[in-house]
Protein backbone atom coordinates (compact mmCIF):
# COMPACT_ATOMS: atom_id res chain seq x y z
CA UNK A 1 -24.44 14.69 -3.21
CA UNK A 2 -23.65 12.05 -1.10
CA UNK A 3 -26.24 10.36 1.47
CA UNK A 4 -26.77 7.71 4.34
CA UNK A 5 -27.73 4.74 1.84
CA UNK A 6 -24.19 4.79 0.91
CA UNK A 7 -23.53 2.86 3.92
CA UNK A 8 -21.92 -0.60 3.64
CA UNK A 9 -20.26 -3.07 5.47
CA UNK A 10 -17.35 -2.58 3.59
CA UNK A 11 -17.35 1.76 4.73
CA UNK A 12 -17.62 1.01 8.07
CA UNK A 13 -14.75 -1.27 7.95
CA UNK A 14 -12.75 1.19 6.39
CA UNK A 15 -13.76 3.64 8.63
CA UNK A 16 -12.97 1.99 11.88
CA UNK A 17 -9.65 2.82 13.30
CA UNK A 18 -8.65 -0.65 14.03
CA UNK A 19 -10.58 -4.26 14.83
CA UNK A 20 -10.98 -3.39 18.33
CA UNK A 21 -13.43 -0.14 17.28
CA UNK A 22 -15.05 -2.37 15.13
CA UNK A 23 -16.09 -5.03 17.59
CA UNK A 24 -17.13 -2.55 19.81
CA UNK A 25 -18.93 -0.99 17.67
CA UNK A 26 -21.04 -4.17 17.00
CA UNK A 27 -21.40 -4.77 19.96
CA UNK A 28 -22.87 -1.18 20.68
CA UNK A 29 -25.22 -1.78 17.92
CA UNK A 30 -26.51 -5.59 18.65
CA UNK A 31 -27.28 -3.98 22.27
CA UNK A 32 -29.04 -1.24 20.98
CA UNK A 33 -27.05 1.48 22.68
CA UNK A 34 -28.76 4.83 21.28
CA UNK A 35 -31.30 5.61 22.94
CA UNK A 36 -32.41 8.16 19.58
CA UNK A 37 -31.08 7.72 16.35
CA UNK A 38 -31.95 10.31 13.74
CA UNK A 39 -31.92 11.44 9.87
CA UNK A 40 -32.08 14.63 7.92
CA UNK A 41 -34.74 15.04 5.87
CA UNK A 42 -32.35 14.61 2.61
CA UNK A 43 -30.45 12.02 4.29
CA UNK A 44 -27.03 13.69 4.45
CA UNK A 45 -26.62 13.17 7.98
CA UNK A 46 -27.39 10.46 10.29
CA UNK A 47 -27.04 11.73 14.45
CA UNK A 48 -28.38 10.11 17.78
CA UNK A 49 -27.49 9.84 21.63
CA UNK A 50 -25.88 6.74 22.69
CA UNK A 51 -25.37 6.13 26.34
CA UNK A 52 -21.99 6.12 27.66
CA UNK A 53 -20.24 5.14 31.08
CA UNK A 54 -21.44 8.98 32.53
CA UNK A 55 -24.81 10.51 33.23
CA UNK A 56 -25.30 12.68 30.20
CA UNK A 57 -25.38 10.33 26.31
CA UNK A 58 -22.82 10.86 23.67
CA UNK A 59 -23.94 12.91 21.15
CA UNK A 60 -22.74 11.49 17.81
CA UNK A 61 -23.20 11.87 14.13
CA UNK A 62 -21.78 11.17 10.73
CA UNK A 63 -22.42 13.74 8.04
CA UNK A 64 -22.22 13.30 4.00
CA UNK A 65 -22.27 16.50 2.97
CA UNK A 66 -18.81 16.59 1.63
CA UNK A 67 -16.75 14.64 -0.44
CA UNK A 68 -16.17 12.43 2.36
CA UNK A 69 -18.03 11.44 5.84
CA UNK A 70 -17.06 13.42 8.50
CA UNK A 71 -17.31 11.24 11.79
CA UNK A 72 -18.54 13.81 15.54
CA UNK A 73 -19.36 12.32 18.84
CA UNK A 74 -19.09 13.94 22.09
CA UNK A 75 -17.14 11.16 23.81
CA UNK A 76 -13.35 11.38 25.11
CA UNK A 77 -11.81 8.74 22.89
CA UNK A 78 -9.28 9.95 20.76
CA UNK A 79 -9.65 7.38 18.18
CA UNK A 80 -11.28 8.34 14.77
CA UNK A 81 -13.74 7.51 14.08
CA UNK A 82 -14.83 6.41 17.52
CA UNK A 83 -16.78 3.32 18.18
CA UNK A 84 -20.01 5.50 18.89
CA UNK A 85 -19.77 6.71 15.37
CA UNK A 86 -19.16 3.61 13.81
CA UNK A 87 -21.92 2.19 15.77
CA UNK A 88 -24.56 4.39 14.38
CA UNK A 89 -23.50 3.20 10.95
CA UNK A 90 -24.29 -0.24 11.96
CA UNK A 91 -27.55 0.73 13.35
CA UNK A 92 -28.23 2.13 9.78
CA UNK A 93 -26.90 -0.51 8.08
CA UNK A 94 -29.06 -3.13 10.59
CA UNK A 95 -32.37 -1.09 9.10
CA UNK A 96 -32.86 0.45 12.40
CA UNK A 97 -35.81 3.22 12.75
CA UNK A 98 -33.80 6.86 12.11
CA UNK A 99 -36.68 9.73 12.91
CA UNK A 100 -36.97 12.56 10.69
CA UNK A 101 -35.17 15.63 12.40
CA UNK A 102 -33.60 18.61 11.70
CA UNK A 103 -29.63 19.78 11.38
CA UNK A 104 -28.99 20.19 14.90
CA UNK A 105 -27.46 23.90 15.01
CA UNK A 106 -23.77 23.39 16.08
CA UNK A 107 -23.51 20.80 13.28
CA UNK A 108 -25.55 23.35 10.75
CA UNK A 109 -22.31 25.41 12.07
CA UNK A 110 -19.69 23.43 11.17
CA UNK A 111 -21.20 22.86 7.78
CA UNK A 112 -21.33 26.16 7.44
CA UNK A 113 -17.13 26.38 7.88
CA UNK A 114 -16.53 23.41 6.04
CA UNK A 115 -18.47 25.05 2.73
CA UNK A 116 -16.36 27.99 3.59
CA UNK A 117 -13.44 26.26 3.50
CA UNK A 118 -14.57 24.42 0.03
CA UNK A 119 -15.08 27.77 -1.69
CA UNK A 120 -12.18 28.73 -0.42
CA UNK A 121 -10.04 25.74 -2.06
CA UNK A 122 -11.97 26.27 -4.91
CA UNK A 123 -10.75 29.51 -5.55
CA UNK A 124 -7.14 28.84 -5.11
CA UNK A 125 -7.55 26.00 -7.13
CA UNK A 126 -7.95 28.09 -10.24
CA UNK A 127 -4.81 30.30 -9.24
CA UNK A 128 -1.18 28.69 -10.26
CA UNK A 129 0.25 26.52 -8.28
CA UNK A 130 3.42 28.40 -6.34
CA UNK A 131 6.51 27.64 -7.74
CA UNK A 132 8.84 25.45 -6.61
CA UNK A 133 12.57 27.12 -5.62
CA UNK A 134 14.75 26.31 -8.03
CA UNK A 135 18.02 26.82 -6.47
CA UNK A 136 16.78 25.11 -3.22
CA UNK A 137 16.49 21.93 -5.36
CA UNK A 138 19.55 22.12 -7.17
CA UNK A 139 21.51 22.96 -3.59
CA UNK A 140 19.97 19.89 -2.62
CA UNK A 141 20.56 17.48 -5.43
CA UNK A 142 24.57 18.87 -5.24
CA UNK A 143 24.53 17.76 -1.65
CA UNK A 144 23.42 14.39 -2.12
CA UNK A 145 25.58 14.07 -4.94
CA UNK A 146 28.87 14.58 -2.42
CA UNK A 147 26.68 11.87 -0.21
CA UNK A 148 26.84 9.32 -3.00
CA UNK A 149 30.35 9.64 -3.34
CA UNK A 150 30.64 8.04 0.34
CA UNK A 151 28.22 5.44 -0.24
CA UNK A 152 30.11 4.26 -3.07
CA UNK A 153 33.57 4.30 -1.35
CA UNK A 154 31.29 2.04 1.09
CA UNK A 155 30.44 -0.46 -1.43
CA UNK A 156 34.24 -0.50 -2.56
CA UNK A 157 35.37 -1.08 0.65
CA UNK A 158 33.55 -4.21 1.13
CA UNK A 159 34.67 -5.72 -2.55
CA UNK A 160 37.92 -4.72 -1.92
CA UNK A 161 38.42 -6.48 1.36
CA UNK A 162 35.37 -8.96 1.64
CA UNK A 163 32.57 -9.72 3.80
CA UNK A 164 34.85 -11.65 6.04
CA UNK A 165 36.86 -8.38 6.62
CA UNK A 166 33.77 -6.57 8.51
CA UNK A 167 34.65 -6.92 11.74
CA UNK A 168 32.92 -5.09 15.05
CA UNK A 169 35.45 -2.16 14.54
CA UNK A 170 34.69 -1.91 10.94
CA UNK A 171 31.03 -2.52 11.27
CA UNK A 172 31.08 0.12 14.18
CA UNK A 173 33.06 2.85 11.35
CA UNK A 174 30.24 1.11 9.07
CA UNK A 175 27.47 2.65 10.55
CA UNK A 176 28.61 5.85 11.31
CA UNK A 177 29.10 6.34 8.22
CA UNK A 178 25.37 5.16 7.48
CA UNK A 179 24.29 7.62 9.91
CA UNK A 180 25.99 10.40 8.20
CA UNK A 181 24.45 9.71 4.94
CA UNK A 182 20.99 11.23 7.08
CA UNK A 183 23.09 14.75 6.48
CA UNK A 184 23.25 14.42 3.06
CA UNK A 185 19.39 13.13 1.97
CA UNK A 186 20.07 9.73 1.08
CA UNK A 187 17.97 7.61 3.00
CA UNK A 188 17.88 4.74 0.38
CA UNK A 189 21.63 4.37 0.00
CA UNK A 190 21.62 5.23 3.91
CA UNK A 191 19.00 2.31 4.92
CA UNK A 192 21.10 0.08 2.56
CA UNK A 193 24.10 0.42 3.91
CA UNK A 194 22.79 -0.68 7.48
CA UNK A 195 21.40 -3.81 6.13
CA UNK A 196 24.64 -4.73 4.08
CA UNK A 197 26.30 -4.90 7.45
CA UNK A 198 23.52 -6.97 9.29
CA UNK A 199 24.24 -8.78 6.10
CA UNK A 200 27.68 -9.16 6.73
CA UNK A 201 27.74 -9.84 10.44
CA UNK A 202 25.71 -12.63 9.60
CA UNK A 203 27.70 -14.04 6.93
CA UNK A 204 30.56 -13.69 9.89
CA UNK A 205 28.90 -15.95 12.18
CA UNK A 206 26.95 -18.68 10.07
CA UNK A 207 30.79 -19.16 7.62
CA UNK A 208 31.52 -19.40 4.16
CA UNK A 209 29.54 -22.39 3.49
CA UNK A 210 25.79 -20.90 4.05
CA UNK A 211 25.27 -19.38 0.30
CA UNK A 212 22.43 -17.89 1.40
CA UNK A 213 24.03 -15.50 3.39
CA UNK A 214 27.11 -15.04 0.80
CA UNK A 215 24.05 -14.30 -1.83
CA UNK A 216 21.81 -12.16 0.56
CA UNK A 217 25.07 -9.66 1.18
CA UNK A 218 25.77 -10.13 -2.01
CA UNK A 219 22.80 -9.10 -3.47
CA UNK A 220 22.27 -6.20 -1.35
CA UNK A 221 25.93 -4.26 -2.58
CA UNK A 222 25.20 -4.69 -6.24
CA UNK A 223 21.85 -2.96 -5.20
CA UNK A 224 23.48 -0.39 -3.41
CA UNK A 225 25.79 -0.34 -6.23
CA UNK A 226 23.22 0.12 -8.65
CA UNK A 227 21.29 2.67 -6.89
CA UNK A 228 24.56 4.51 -6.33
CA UNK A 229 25.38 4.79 -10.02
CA UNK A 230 21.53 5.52 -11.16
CA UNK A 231 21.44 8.32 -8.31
CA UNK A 232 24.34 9.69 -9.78
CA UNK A 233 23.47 9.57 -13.44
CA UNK A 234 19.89 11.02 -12.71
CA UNK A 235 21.45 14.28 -10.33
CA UNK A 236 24.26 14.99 -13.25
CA UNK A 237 21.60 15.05 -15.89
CA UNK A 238 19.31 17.48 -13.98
CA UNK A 239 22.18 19.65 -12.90
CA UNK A 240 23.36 19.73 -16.34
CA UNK A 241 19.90 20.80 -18.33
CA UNK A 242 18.91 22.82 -14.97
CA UNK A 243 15.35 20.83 -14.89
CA UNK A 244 16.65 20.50 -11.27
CA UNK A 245 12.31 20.52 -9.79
CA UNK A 246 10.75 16.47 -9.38
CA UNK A 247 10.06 14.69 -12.33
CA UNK A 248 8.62 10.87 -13.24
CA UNK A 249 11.37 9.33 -11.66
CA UNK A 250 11.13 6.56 -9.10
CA UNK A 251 15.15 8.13 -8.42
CA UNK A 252 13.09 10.95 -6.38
CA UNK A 253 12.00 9.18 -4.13
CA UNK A 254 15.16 7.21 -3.40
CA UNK A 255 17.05 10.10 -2.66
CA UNK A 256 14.44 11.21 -0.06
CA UNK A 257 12.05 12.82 -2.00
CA UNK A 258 8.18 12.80 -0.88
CA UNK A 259 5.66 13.51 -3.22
CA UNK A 260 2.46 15.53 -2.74
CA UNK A 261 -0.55 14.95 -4.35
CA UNK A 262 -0.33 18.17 -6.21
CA UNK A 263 3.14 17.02 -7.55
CA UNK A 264 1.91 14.20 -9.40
CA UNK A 265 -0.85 15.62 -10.75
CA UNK A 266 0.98 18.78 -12.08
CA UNK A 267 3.02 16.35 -14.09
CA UNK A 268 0.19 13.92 -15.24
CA UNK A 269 0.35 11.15 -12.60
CA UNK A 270 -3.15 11.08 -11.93
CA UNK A 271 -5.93 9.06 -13.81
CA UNK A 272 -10.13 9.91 -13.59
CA UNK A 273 -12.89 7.87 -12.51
CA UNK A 274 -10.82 4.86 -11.75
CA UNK A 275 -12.14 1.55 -10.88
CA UNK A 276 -10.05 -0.49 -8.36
CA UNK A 277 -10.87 -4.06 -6.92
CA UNK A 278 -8.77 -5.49 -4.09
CA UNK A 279 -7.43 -9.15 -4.98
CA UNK A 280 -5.65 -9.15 -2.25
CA UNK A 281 -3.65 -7.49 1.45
CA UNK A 282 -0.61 -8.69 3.56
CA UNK A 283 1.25 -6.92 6.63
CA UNK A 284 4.78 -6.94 5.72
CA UNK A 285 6.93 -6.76 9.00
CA UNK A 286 10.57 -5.41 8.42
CA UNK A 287 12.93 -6.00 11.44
CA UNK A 288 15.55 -4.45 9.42
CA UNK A 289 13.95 -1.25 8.36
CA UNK A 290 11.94 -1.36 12.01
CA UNK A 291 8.91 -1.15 10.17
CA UNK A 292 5.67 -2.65 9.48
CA UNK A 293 3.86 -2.06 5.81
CA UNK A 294 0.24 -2.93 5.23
CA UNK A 295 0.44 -4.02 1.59
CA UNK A 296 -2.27 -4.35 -0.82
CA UNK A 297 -2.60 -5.16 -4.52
CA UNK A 298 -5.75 -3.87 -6.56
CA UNK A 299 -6.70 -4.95 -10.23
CA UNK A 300 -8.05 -1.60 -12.35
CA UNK A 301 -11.08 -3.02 -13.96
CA UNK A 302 -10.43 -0.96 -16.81
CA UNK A 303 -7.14 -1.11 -17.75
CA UNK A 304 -6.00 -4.48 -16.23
CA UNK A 305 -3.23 -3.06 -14.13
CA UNK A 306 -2.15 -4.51 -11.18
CA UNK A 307 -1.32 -1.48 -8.85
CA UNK A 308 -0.50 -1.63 -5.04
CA UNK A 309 -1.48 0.55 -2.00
CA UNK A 310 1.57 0.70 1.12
CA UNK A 311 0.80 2.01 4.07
CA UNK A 312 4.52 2.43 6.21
CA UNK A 313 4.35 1.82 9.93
CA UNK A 314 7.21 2.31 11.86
CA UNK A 315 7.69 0.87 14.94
CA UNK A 316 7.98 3.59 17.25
CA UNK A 317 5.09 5.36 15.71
CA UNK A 318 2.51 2.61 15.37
CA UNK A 319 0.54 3.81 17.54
CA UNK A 320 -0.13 6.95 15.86
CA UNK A 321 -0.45 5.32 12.09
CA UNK A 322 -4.02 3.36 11.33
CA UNK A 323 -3.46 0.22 10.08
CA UNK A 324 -4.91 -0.87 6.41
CA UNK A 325 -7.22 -3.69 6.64
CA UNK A 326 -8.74 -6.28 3.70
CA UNK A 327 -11.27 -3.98 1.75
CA UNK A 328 -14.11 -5.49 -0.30
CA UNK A 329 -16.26 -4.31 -3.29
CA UNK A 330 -15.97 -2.52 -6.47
CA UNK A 331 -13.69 1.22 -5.34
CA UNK A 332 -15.04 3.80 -7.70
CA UNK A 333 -12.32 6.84 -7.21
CA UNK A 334 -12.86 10.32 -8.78
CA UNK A 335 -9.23 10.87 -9.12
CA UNK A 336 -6.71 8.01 -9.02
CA UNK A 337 -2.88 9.54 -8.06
CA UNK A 338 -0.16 7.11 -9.15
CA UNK A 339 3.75 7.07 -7.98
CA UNK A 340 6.46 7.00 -10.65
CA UNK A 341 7.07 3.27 -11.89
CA UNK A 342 6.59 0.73 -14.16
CA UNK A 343 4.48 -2.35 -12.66
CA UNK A 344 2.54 -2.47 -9.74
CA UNK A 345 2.83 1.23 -9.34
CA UNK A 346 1.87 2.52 -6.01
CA UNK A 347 -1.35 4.42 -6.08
CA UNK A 348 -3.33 6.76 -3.70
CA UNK A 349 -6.73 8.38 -3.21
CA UNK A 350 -8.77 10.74 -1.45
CA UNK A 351 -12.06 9.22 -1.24
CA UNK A 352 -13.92 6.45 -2.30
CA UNK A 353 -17.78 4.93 -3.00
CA UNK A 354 -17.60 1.49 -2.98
CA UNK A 355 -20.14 -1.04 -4.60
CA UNK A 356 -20.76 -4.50 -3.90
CA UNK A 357 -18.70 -6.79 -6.97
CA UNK A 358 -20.73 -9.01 -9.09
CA UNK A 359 -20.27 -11.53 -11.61
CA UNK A 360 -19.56 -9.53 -13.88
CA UNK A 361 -16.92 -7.89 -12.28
CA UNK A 362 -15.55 -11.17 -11.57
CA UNK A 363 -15.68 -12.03 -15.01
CA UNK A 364 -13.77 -8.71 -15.95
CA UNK A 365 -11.04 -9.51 -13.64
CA UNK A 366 -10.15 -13.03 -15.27
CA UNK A 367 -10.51 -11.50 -18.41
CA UNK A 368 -7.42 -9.31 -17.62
CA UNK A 369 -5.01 -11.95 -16.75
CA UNK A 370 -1.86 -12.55 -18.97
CA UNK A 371 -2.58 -13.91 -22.41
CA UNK A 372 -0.09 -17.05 -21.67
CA UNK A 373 1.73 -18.55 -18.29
CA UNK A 374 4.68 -17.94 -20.57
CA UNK A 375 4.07 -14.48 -21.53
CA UNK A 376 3.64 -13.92 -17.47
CA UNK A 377 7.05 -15.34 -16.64
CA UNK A 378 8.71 -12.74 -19.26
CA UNK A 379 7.19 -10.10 -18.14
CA UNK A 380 8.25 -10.78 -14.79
CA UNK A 381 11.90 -11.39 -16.02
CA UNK A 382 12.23 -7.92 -17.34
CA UNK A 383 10.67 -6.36 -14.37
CA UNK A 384 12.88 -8.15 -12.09
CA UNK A 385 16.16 -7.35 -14.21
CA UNK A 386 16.07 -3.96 -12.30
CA UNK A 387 17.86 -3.88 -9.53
CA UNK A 388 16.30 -1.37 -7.66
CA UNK A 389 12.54 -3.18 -8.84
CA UNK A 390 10.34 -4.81 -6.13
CA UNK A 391 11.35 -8.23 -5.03
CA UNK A 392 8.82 -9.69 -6.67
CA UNK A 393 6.11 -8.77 -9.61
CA UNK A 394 2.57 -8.99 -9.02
CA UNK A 395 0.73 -10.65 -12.33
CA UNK A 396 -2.64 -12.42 -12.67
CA UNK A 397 -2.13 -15.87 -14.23
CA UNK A 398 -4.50 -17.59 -16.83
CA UNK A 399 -5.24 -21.25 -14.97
CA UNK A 400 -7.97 -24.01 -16.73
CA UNK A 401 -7.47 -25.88 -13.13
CA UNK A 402 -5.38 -26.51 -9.94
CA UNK A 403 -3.79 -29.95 -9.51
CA UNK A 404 -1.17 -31.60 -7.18
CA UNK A 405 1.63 -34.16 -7.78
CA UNK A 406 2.02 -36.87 -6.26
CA UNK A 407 4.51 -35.34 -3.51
CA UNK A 408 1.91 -32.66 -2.86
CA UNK A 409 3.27 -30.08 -5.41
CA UNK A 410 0.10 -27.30 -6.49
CA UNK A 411 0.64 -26.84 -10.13
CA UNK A 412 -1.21 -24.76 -12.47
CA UNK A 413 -2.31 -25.68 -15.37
CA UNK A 414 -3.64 -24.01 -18.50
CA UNK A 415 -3.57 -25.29 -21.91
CA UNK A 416 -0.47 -27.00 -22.24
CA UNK A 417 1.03 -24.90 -20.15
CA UNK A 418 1.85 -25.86 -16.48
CA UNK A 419 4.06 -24.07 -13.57
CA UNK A 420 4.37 -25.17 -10.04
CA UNK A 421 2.98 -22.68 -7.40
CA UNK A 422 5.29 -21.94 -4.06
CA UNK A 423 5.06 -19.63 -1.07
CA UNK A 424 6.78 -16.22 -0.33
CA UNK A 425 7.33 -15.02 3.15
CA UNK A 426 5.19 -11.54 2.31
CA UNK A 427 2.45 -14.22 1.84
CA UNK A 428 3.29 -17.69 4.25
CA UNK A 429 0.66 -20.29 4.24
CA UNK A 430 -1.02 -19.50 0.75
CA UNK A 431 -0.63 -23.03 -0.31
CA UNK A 432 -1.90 -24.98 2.64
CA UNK A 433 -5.42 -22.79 2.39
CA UNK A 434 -4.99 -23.18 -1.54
CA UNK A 435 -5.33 -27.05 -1.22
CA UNK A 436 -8.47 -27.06 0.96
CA UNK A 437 -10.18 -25.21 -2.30
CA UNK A 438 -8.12 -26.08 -5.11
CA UNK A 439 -11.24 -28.55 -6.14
CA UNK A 440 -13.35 -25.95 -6.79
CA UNK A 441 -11.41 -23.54 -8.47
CA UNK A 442 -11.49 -24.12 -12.10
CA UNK A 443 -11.27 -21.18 -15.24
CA UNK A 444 -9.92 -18.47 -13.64
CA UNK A 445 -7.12 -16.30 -12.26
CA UNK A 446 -4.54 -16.49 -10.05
CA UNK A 447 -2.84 -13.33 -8.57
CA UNK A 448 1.19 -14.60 -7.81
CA UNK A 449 3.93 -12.77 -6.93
CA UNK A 450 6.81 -13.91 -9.31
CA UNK A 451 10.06 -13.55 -8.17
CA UNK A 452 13.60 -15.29 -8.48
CA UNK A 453 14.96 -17.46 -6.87
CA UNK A 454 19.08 -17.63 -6.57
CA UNK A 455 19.52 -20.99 -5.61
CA UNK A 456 17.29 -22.83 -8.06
CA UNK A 457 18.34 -20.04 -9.99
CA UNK A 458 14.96 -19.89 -11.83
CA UNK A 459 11.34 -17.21 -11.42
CA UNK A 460 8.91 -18.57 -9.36
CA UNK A 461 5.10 -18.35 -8.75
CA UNK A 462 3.87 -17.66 -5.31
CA UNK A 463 0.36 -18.17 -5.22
CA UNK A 464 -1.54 -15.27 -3.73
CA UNK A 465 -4.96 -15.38 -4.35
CA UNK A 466 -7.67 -16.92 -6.95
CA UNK A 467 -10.31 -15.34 -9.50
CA UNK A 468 -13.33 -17.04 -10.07
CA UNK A 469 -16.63 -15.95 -11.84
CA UNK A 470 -17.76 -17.06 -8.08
CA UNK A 471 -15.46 -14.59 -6.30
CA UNK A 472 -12.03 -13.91 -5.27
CA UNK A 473 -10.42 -16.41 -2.87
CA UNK A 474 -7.64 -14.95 -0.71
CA UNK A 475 -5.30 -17.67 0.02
C-alpha cells in the first residue's frame, strides 16, 4: 500500500501539468493557503481547504490508495492536477502540521468505485484476451500494400527526372499524391514523401552547389526507398504464412500501426521491476512533421540499456497534450513495456515510485558505459547502417578526463583513446555548458548521441550529458 511519505520533489514535478501549476503551486504553499490540511489515520490520503478567489475554500485532496495518486479539488480549473492539489503536496513535503481525520464520505465513495472497478479488471484479467480479427488485418495489410506501390513510383519519379525537375506543378501533383497515401495507412511513407519535396524545393532555390541540400533530399529518397522495399517484404511474408495479427516489428508501426499496452505484453515486450534513471531530456521541435517531441533517454540500472521515453506533440493539439519535463531520482517501475527495436528502444509505464539516487547508483551508471571509445563508435556504425534507424545512437562513453585543444576543441579522453566531442541540434549548446565544468569532471561517463556526419563523412560524438560518482551533469 502506498502512503503520503512517498511524497517527493521529484512526484510533484511529475505531477504538475506544466511549470506554470508548479509555481503556483509554491507559491500557494510558501503563503500558507489552506486554511486545514489533513491526514488519514494510515496515511493514504492527505485532504484540506485552501482558500480560493470565492467565498466558500476549495476542497482538495490526493489519495494513495491505488496504484497511483489520484489528484480531487473542488476548484474550476481544468488542469490536472490543479495547482491546489499540487500545493497540498508541497505543504506535506514542507513538514507542515496534517491533523488526524477521517475519510471524508464522498471520497470513502469514490474509493469505494474505484475498488469496484479494480476487482472488476481483475477478473477480466484472468479471462483471454479477445482475439484480434484476422481478416480485418490482412484486408488492411493488402491495402497498404497497393499504397506502397505509389510511393515507390514516387521515389522513381524523382531519380528518373531529378530534383531539379520538381517544379510547383509537380510538387503540387507531389503532394496530392502524399495526401492520398492517408487512404491507404501509410503515414511513414506518406510523411516522407512531404518532406522529400520541402527537400526538393529547397534544393530548387539554394542551386546545385549547396551539398547539403543535394545530400538532405538525397538522403531522405533512399529512406523512403528503403522503407518502401522493407514495408513490402514484411506485408508479403505475413500474407504468405497468414500470421497477418502485430508482431516484434518496428515495420508496424511504420505502416500506421499503434500499439497497446496489452499488445506488447501478449508477445513478451514487457520487463518486471525495472529500474530506470534519467541521464538526460530535450524538446525536439519538428517544423516539418508540425510537431513537438519531449525526448528523454533513461539508463536501466540493471541491464545497462539506454532506452528513451517520446512524448509527440502536435501543434494543433498542444494544448491538450502535457508536456514531459526533466525527472530526477532512481524510477522503480512494476512493469516496464518496451516498443519493437534494437537500441534505445522506446519504453512506457504506468506508474512509478521514485527514490532519491545515491552514490552508488552513480557508480552503477559509469559502470555500464561501453567497454572502449572504440567499441562505442562500432556499435553506433551498425546501428546507424539502418536506414530507417534513429538519426543518431544514444551510448554512454568511458572518459578518464575532459580536455580542450588549443582552438577550443572538447576531447575525451580515456586510456589511449581520444575522440573530439561536437553538438547536435536535438541538443544545441551542450558544449559551451560542458566547458564551464569540464575541470571537474574526471572518471566517468558521458551520454553522446553518435551520429554521421556526410560531409566529414565520419560518426561523431555529441556530448549530452556527464556521469560522475558526484552526480549526473546535464549539459
Amino acid at each position: 500500500m502506498q502512503k503520503a511519505s512517498m511524497i517527493t520533489e521529484e512526484l510533484i514535478r511529475s505531477a504538475a501539468p506544466n511549470a506554470a501549476a508548479l509555481s503556483n503551486a509554491k507559491k500557494i504553499s510558501d503563503k500558507n493557503g489552506f486554511q486545514k490540511l489533513c491526514i488519514n489515520d494510515d496515511e493514504t490520503l492527505i485532504f484540506g481547504e485552501c482558500k480560493g478567489s470565492g467565498k466558500n475554500p476549495y476542497y482538495t485532496s490526493v489519495d494513495f490508495i491505488g496504484d497511483a495518486p489520484v489528484y480531487r479539488c473542488s476548484c474550476p480549473s481544468r488542469q490536472f492536477p490543479c495547482k491546489h492539489a499540487v500545493a497540498i503536496m508541497y505543504d506535506y513535503l514542507a513538514g507542515k502540521t496534517f491533523e488526524k481525520a477521517a475519510v471524508p464520505e464522498d471520497i470513502e465513495r469514490k474509493r469505494s468505485k474505484i475498488a469496484q472497478k479494480a476487482e472488476k479488471a481483475a477478473e477480466n484479467a484472468d479471462k483471454p484476451a479477445p482475439k484480434q480479427n484476422a481478416a480485418a488485418a490482412a484486408k488492411k495489410l493488402k491495402k497498404q500494400r497497393e499504397g506502397l506501390d505509389l510511393a515507390e513510383s514516387f521515389v522513381n519519379d524523382i531519380f528518373s527526372h531529378g530534383a531539379s525537375a520538381v517544379s510547383k506543378a509537380a510538387a503540387e501533383q507531389y503532394l496530392q499524391l502524399a495526401k492520398q497515401l492517408g487512404d491507404y495507412y501509410l503515414p511513414e511513407p506518406q510523411q516522407l514523401i512531404y518532406e522529400i519535396v520541402g527537400a526538393a524545393e529547397k534544393f530548387s532555390r539554394v542551386g546545385e552547389h549547396d551539398d547539403s541540400a543535394l545530400r538532405e533530399l538525397i538522403h531522405k529518397c533512399v529512406r523512403l526507398s528503403s522503407s518502401v522495399k522493407k514495408c513490402r517484404e514484411y506485408i508479403d511474408r505475413k500474407l504468405e504464412n497468414g500470421e497477418v495479427l502485430p508482431e516484434d516489428s518496428v515495420l508496424y508501426e511504420a505502416m500506421g500501426g499503434v500499439w497497446k499496452l496489452t499488445q506488447l505484453k501478449e508477445i513478451g515486450l514487457f520487463r518486471e521491476n525495472a529500474r530506470l534513471v534519467q541521464l538526460s531530456f530535450t524538446v525536439i521541435d519538428d517544423r516539418t512533421r508540425k510537431m513537438f517531441t519531449d525526448v528523454g533517454c533513461w539508463a536501466d540500472l540493471d541491464s545497462g540499456e539506454i532506452f528513451t521515453t517520446e512524448n509527440p506533440r502536435p501543434y494543433k493539439a498542444v494544448k491538450h497534450i502535457k508536456q514531459e519535463d526533466s525527472a530526477f531520482g532512481v524510477y522503480s517501475i512494476e512493469t516496464l513495456y518496451l516498443y519493437p527495436g534494437t537500441m534505445n528502444r522506446r519504453v512506457r509505464w504506468e506508474s512509478f515510485i521514485a527514490s532519491p539516487c545515491t552514490a552508488d547508483t552513480y557508480k552503477t551508471i559509469i559502470s555500464k558505459a561501453e567497454p572502449t571509445l572504440a567499441d562505442a563508435a562500432k556499435k553506433a556504425k551498425n546501428e546507424l547502417k539502418n536506414t530507417l534507424a534513429a538519426p543518431y545512437a544514444v551510448l554512454l562513453l568511458p572518459f578518464d578526463r575532459i580536455e580542450y585543444t588549443d582552438d577550443g576543441t572538447a576531447v575525451l579522453i580515456h586510456g589511449e583513446e581520444r575522440v573530439r566531442l561536437t553538438e547536435h541540434p536535438h541538443y544545441p549548446g551542450t558544449l559551451g555548458t560542458l566547458k564551464l565544468i569540464a575541470g571537474g569532471l574526471t572518471n566517468g561517463a558521458m551520454l553522446c548521441a553518435l551520429f554521421y556526419d556526410g560531409t566529414a563523412h565520419e560518426i561523431k560524438a555529441a556530448a549530452v550529458s556527464a556521469v560522475t560518482e558526484n552526480g549526473i551533469a546535464r549539459l
